[in-house]
Protein backbone atom coordinates (compact mmCIF):
# COMPACT_ATOMS: atom_id res chain seq x y z
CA UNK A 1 42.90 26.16 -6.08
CA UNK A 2 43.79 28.88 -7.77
CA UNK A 3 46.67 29.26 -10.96
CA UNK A 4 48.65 31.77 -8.34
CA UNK A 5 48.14 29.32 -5.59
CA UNK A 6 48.95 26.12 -7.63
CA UNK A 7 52.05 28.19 -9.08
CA UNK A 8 53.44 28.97 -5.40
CA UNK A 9 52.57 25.67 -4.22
CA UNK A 10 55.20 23.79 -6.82
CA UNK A 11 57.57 26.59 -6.60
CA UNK A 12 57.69 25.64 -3.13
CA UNK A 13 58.08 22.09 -3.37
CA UNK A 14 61.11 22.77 -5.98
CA UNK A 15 62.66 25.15 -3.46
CA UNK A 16 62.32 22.63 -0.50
CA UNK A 17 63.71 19.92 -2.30
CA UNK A 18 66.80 22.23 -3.75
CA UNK A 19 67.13 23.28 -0.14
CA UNK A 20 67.11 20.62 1.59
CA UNK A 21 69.99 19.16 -0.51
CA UNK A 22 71.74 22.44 -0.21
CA UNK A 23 71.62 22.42 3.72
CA UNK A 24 73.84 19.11 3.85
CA UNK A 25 76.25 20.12 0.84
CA UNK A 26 76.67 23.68 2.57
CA UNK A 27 77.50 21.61 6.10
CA UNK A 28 80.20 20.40 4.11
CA UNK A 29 81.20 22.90 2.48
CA UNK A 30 83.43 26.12 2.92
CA UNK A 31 83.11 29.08 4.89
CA UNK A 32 82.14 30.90 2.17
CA UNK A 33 79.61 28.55 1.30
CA UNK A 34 78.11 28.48 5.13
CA UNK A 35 78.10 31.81 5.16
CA UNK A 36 75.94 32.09 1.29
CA UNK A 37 73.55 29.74 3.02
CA UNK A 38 73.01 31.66 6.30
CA UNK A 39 71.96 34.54 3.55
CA UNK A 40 69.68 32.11 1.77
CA UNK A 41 68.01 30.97 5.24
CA UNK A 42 66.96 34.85 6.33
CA UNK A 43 65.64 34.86 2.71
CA UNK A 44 63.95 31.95 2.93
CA UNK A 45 62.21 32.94 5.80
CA UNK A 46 60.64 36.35 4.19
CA UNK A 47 59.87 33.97 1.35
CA UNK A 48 57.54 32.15 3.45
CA UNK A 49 56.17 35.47 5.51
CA UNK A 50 55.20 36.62 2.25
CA UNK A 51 53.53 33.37 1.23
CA UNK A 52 51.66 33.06 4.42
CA UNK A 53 50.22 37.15 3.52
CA UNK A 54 49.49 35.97 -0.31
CA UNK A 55 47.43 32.88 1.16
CA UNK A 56 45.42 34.77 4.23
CA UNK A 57 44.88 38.04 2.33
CA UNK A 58 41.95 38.58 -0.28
CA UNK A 59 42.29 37.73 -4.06
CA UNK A 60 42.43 41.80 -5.41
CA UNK A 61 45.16 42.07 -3.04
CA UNK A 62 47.27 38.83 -3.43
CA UNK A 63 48.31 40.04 -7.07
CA UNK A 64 50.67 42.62 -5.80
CA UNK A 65 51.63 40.57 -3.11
CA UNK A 66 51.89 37.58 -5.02
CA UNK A 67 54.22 39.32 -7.83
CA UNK A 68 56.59 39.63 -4.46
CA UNK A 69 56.46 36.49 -3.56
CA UNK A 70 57.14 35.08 -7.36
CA UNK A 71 60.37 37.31 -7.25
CA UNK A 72 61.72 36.92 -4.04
CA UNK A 73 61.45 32.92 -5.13
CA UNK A 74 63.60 33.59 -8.22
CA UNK A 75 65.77 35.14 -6.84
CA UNK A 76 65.67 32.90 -3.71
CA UNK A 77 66.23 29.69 -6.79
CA UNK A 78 69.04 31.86 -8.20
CA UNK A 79 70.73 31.95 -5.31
CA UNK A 80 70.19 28.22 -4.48
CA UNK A 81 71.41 27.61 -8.09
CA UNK A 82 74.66 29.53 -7.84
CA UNK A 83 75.62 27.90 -4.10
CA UNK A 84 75.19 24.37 -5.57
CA UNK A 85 77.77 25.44 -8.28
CA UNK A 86 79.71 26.20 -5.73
CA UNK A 87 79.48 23.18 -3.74
């Protein structure tokens, strides 16, 4: 496996787990924080699009796509981060 892949791979993991224990916080939570997660769900699911392309396409072409990816997940974690202050 790759340095990218192995990168992506525990990114994920971290932003499952950070998730996950977002979803039932938010559920909890205010309107303003259901509303912040609905945001961080339609994100979540270009994050993974874009993972998908950075695993099926070739290795010269996941860089670009992979640099993407690797921001969209920061900022995806930032916004995690600043809901669960919230919460």
């Amino acid at each position: 496996m790759s340095k990218l892949s192995e990168f992506f791979e525990d990114e994920m993991k971290g932003l499952r787990a950070l998730r996950d224990e977002l979803r039932v916080q938010s559920e909890l939570g205010s309107m303003e924080a259901r509303d912040h997660w609905r945001q961080l769900e339609h994100r979540w699911g270009e994050l993974e699009g874009k993972l998908k392309l950075v695993r099926e396409e070739a290795q010269e072409d996941a860089g670009e796509i992979g640099e993407a990816v690797k921001i969209l997940g920061e900022e995806l974690r930032a916004g995690f981060e600043r809901l669960r202050s919230r919460l």
